[in-house]
N, C-alpha and C. Protein backbone atom coordinates (compact mmCIF):
# COMPACT_ATOMS: atom_id res chain seq x y z
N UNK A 1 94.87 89.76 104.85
CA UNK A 1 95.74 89.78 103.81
C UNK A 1 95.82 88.63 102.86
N UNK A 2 96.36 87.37 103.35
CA UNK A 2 95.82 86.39 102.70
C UNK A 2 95.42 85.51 101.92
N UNK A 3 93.59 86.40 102.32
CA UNK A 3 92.43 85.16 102.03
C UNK A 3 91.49 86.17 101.75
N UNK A 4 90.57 85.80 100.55
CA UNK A 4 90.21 86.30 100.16
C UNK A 4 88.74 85.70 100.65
N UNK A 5 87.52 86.86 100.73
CA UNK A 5 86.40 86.60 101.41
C UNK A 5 85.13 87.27 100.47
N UNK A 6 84.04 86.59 100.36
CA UNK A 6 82.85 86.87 99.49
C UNK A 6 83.04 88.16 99.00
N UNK A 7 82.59 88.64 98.27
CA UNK A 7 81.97 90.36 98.20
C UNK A 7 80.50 90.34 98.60
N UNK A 8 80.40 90.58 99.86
CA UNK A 8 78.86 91.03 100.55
C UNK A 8 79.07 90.86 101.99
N UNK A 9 78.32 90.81 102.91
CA UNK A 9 77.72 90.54 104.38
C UNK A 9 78.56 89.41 104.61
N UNK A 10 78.94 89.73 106.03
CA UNK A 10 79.60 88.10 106.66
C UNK A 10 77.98 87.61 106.92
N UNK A 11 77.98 85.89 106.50
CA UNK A 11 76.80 85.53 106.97
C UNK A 11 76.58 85.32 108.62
N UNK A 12 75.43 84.84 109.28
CA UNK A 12 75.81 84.88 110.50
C UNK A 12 76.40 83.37 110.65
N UNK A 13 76.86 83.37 112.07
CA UNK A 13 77.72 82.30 112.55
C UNK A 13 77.85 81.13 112.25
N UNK A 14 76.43 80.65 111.80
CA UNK A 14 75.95 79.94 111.41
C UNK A 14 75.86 79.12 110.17
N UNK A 15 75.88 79.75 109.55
CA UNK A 15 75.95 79.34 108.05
C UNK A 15 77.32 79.51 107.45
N UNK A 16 77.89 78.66 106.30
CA UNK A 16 79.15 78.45 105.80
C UNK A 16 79.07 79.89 104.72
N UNK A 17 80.79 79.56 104.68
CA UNK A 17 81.26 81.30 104.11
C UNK A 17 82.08 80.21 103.02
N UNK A 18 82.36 80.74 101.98
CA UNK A 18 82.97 80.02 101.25
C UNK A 18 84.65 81.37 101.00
N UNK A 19 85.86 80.77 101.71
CA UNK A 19 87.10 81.70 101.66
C UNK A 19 87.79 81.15 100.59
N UNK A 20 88.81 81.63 100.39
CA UNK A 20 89.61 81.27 99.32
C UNK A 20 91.59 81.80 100.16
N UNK A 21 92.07 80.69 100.45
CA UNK A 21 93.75 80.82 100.50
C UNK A 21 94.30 81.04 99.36
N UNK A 22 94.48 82.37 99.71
CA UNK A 22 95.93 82.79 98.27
C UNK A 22 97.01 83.04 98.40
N UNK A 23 97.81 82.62 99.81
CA UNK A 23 99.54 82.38 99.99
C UNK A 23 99.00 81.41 101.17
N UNK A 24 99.80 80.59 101.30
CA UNK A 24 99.89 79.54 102.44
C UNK A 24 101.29 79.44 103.13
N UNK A 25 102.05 80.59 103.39
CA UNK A 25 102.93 80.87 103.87
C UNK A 25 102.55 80.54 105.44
N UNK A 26 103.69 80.37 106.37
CA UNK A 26 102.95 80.36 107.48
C UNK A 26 101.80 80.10 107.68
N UNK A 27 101.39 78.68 106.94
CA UNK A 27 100.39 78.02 107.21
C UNK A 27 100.61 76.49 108.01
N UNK A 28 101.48 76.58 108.04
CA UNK A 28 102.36 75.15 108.52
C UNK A 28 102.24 73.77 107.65
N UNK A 29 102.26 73.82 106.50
CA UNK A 29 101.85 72.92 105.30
C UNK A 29 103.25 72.42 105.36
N UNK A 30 104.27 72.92 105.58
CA UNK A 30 105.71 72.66 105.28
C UNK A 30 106.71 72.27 106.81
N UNK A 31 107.77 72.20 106.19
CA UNK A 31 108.67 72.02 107.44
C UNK A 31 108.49 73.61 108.68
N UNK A 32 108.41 72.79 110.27
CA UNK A 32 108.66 73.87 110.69
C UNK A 32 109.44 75.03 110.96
N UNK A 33 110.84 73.91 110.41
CA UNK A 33 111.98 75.30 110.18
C UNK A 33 111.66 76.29 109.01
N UNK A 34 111.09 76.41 107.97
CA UNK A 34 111.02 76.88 107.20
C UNK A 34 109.76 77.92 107.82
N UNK A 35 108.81 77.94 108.59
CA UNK A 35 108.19 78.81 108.78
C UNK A 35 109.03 79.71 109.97
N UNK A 36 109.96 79.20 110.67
CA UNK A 36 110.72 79.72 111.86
C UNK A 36 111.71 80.28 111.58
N UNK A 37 112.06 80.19 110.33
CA UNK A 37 113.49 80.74 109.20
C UNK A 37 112.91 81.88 108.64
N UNK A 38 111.87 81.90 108.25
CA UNK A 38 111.53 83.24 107.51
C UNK A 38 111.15 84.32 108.50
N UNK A 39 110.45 84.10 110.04
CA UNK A 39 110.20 85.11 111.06
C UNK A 39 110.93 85.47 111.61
N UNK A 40 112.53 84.25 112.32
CA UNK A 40 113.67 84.88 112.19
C UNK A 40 114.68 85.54 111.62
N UNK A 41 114.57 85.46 110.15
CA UNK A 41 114.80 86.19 109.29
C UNK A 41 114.67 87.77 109.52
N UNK A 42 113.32 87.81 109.03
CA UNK A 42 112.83 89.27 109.48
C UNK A 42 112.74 89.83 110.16
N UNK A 43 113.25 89.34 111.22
CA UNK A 43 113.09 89.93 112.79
C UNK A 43 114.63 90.11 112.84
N UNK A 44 116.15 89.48 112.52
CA UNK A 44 116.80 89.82 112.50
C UNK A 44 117.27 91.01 111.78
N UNK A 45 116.67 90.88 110.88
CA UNK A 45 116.44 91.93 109.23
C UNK A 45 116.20 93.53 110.55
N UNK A 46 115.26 93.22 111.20
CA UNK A 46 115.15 94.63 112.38
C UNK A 46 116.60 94.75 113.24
N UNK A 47 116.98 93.96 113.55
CA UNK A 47 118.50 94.25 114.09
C UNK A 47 119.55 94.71 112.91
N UNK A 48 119.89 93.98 112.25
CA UNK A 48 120.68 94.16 111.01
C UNK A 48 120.39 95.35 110.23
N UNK A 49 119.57 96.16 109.67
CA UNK A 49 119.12 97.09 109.21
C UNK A 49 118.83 98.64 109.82
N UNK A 50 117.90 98.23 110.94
CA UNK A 50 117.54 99.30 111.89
C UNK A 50 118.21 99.56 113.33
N UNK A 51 119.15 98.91 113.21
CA UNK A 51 119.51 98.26 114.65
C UNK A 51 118.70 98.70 115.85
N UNK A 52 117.60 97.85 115.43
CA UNK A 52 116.56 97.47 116.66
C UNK A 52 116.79 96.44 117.24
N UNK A 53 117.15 96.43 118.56
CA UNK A 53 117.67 95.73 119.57
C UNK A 53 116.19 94.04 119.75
N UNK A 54 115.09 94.41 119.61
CA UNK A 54 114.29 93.97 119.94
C UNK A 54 113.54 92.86 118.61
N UNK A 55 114.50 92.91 117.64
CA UNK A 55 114.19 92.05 116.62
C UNK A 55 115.09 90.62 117.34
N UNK A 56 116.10 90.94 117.78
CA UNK A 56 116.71 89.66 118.50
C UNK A 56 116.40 89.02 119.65
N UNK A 57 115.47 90.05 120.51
CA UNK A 57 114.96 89.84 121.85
C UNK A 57 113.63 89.52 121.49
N UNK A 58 112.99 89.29 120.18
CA UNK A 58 111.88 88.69 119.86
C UNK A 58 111.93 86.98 119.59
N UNK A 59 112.96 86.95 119.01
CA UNK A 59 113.85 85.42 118.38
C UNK A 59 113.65 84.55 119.79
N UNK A 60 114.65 85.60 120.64
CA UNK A 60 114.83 84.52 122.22
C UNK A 60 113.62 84.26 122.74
N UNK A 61 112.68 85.43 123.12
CA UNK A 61 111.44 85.16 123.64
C UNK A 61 110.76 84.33 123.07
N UNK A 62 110.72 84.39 121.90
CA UNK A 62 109.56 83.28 120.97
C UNK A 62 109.98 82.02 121.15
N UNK A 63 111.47 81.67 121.33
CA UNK A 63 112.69 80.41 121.64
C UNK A 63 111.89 79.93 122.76
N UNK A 64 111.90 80.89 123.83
CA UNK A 64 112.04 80.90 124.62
C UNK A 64 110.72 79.87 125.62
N UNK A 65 109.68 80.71 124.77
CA UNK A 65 107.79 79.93 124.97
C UNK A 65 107.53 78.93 124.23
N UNK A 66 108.29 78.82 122.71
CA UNK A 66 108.40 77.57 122.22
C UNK A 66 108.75 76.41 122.60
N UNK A 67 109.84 76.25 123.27
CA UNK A 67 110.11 74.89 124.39
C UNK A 67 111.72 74.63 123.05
N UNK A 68 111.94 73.80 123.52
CA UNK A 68 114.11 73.00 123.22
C UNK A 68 113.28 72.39 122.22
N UNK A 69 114.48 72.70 121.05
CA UNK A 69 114.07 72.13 119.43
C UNK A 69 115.50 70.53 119.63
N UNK A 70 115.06 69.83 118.83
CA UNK A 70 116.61 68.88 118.53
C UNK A 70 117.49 69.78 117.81
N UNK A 71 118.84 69.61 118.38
CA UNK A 71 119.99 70.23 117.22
C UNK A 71 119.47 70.35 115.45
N UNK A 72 119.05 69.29 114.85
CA UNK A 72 119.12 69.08 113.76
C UNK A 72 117.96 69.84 113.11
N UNK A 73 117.24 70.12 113.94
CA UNK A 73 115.97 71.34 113.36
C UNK A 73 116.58 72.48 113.63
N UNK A 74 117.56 72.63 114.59
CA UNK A 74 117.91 74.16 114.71
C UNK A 74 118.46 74.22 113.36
N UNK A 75 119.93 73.65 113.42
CA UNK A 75 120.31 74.02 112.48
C UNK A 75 119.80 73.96 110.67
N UNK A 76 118.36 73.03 110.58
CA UNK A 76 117.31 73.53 109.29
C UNK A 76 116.73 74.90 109.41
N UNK A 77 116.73 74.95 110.67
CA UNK A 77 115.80 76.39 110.94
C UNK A 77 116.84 77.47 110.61
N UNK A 78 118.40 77.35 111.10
CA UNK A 78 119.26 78.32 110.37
C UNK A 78 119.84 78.61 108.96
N UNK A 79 119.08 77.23 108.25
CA UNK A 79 119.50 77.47 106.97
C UNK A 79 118.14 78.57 106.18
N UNK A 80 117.17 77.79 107.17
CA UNK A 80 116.41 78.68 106.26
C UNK A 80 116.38 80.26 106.57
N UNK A 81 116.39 80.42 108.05
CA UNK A 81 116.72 82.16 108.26
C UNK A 81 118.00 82.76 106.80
N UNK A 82 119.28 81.87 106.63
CA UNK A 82 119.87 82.24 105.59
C UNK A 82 119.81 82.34 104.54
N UNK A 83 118.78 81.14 104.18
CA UNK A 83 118.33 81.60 102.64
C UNK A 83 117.43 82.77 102.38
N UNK A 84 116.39 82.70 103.80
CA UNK A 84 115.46 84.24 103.53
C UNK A 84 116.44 85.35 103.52
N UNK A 85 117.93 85.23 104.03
CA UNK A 85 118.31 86.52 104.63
C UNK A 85 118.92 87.12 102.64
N UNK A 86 119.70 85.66 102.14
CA UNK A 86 120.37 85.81 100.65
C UNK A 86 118.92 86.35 99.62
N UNK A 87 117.79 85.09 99.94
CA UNK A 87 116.69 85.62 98.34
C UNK A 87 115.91 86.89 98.63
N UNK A 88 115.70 87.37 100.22
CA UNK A 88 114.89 88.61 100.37
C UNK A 88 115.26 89.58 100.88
N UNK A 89 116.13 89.50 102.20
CA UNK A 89 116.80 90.16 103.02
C UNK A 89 117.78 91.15 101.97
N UNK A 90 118.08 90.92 100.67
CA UNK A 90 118.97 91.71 99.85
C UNK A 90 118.15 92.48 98.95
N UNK A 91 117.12 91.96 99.02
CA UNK A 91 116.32 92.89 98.32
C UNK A 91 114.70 93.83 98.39
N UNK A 92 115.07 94.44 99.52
CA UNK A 92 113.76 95.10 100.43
C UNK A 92 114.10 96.77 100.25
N UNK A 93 113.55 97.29 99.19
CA UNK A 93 113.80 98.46 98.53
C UNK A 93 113.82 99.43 100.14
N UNK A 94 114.79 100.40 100.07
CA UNK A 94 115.52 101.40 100.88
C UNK A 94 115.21 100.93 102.52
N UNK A 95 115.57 99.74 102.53
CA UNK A 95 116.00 99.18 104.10
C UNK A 95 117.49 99.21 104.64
N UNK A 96 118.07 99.49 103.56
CA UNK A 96 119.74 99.77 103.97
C UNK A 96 120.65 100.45 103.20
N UNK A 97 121.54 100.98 103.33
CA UNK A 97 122.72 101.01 102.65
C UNK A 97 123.32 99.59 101.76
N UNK A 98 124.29 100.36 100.88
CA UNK A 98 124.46 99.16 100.00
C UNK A 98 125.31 98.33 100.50
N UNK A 99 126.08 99.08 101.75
CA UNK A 99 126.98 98.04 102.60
C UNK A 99 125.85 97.37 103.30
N UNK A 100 124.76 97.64 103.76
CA UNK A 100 124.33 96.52 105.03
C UNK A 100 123.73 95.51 103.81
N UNK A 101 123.15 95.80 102.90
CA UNK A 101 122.69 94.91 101.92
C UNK A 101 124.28 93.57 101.55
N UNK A 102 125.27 93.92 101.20
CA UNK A 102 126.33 93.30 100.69
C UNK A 102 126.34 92.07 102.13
N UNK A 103 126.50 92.89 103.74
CA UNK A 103 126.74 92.62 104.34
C UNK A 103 125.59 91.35 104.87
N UNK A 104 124.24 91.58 104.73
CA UNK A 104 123.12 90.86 104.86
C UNK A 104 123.09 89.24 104.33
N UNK A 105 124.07 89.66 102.76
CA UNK A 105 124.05 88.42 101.77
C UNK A 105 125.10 87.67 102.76
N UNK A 106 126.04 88.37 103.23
CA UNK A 106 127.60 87.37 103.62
C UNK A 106 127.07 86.71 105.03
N UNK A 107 126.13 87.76 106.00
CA UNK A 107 126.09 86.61 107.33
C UNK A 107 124.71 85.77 106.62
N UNK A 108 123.71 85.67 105.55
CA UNK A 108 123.29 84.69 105.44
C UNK A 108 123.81 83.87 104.71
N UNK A 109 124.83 83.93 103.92
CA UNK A 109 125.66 82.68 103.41
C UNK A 109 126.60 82.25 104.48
N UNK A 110 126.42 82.63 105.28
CA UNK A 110 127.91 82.56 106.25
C UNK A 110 126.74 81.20 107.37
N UNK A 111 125.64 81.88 107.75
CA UNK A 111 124.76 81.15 108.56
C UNK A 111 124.40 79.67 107.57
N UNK A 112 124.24 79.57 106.10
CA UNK A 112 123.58 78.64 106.09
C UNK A 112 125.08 77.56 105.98
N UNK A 113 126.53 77.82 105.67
CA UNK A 113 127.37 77.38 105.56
C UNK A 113 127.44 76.55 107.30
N UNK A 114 127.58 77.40 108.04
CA UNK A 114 127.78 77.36 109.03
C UNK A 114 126.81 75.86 109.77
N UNK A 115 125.72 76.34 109.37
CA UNK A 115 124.64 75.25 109.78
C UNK A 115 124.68 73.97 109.15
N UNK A 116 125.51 74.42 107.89
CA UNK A 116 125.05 72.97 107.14
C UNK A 116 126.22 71.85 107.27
N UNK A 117 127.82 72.66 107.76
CA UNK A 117 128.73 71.98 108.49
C UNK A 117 128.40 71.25 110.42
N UNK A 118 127.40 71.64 110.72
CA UNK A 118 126.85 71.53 112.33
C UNK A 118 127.62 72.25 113.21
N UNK A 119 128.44 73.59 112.91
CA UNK A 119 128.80 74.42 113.70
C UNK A 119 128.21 75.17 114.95
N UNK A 120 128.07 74.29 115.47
CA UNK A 120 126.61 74.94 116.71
C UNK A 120 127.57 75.86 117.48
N UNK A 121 129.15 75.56 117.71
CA UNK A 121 129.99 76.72 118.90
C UNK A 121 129.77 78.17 117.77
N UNK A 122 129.60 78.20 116.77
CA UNK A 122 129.42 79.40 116.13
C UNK A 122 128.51 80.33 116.11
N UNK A 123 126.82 79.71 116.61
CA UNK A 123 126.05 80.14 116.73
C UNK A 123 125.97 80.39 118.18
N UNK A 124 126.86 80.08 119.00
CA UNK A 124 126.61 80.47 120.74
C UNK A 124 126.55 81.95 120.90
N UNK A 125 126.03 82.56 121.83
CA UNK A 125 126.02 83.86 121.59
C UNK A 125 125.39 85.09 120.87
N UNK A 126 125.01 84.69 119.19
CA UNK A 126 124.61 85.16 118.33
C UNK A 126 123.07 85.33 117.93
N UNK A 127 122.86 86.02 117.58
CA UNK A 127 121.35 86.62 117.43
C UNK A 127 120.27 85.43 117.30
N UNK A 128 121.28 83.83 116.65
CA UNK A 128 120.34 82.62 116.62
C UNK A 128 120.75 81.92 118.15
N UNK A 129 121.17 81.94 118.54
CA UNK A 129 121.83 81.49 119.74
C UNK A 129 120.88 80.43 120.74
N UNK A 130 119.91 81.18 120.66
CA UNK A 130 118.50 80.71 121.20
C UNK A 130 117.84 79.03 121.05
N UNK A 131 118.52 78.72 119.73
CA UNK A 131 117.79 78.20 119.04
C UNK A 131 118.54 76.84 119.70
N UNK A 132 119.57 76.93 119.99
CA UNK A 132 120.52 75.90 120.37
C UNK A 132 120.58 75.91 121.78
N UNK A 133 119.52 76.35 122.53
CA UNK A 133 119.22 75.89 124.16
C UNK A 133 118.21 75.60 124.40
């Protein structure tokens, strides 16, 4: 998706390919909350929307093999899940009703408020919950 690759034959193993990066998203160029904000994002976006149970049980597990973040990255990492949830999460043509959309904008303004005061008893429990053990 990507990266864009010659028009012809992969050469063999051996010889150089000349690629081209055309999003560097999740490339880790940036902060790691910001790549961990946008997958939790979307993975909540599967709970919140579809209520698929397993967009939140993806968050913990991934928490989970990742190893204990410091407080102060969690809560970067929750601002950015909130900003993906306000600039994209509101606008993903027929993923919701116009209530879960309204509703999408308020818990990601609510999360990045939340994070940016260091409310960590707020996040106990909650779909980020993970992030803070």
């Amino acid at each position: 998706g990507n990266v864009l690759l010659p028009d012809g034959p992969i050469p063999d193993s051996t010889d150089l390919m000349t690629v081209f990066i055309i999003d560097w998203e999740l490339s880790q160029v940036s902060s790691p909350a910001f790549d961990l904000g946008q997958m939790f994002a979307e993975l909540f976006e599967l709970k919140h929307f579809k209520n698929i149970d397993a967009g939140v049980w993806l968050i913990e597990a991934f928490m989970q093999g990742y190893g204990k973040i410091d407080e102060k990255m969690a809560f970067k990492t929750v601002i950015h899940v909130g900003t993906h949830l306000l600039c994209f999460g509101s606008r993903v043509q027929g993923w919701g009703t116009e209530e879960q959309v309204e509703d999408v904008v308020r818990v990601g303004r609510e999360w990045i408020v939340r994070a940016w005061e260091g409310d960590r008893m707020f996040f106990e429990g909650g779909p980020l919950g993970s992030l803070f053990h």
